[in-house]
Protein backbone atom coordinates (compact mmCIF):
# COMPACT_ATOMS: atom_id res chain seq x y z
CA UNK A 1 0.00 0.00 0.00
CA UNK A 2 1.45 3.01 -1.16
CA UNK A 3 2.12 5.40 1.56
CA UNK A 4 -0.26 8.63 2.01
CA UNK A 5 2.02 11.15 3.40
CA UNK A 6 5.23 12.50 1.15
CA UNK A 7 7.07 13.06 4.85
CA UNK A 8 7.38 9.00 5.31
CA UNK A 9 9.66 8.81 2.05
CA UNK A 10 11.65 11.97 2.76
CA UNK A 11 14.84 12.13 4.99
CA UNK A 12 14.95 14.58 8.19
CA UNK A 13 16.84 17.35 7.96
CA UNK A 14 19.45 16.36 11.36
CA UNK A 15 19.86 12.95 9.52
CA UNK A 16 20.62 15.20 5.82
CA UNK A 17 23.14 17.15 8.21
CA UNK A 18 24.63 14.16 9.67
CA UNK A 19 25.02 12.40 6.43
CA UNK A 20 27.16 15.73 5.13
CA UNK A 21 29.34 15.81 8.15
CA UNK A 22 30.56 11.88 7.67
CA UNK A 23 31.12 12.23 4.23
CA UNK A 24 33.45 15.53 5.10
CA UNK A 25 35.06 13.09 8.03
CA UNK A 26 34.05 15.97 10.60
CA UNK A 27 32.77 15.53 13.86
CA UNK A 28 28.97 15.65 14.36
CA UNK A 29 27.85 19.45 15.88
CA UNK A 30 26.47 18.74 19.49
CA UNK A 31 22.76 18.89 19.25
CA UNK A 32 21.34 22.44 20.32
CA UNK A 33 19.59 23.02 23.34
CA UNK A 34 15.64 22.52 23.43
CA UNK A 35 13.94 26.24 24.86
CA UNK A 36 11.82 24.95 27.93
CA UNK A 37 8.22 25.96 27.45
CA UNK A 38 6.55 29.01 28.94
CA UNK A 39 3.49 27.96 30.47
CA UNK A 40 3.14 32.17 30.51
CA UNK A 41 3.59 33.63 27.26
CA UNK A 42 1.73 30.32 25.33
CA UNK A 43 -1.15 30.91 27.57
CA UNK A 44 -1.04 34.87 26.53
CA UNK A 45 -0.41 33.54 22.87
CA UNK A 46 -3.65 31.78 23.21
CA UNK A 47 -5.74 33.97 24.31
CA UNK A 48 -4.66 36.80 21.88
CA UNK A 49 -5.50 34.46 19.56
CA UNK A 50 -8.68 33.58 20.27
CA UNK A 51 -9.51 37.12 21.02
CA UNK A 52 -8.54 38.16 17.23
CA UNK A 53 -10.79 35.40 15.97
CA UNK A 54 -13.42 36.15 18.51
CA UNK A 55 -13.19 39.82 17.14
CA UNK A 56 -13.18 38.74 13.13
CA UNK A 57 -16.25 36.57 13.85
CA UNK A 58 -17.88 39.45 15.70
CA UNK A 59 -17.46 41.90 12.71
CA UNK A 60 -17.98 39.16 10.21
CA UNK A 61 -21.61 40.52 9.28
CA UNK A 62 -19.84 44.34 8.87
CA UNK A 63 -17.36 42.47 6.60
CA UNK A 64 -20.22 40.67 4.42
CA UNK A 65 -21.80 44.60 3.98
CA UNK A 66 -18.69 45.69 1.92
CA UNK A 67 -18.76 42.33 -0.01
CA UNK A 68 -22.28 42.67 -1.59
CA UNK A 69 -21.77 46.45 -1.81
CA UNK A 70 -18.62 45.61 -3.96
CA UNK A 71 -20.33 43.20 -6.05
CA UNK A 72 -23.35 45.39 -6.83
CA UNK A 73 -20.78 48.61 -7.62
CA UNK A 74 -18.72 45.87 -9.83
């Protein structure tokens, strides 16, 4: 069964990187730090977020006014 996502046949990108640094006979970089997660600024991300689409949906029937008004003018 032929496989459905194009990521399963491709490569990673560390194991691309790692594949150019044998060939060169160099010595693997040491792998970078992961950031620890903010608990803080994700849950400020979020709810900026959700306040922006909260606001969009709000206005949405304002929006829809300029749309017909366009396509009547057009």
């Amino acid at each position: 069964m032929p496989s459905l996502y194009r990521c399963e046949n491709t490569k990673s990108l560390e194991t691309i990187k790692n594949e150019q640094y044998e060939k060169r006979g160099e010595k693997k970089p040491s792998p970078s730090k992961k950031k620890k997660i903010n608990f803080n600024t994700c849950k400020k991300n979020t709810l900026n977020s959700l306040n922006e689409v909260e606001h969009f949906l709000r206005n949405f029937s304002g929006f829809m006014k300029y749309v017909k008004l366009y396509k009547i003018l057009k």
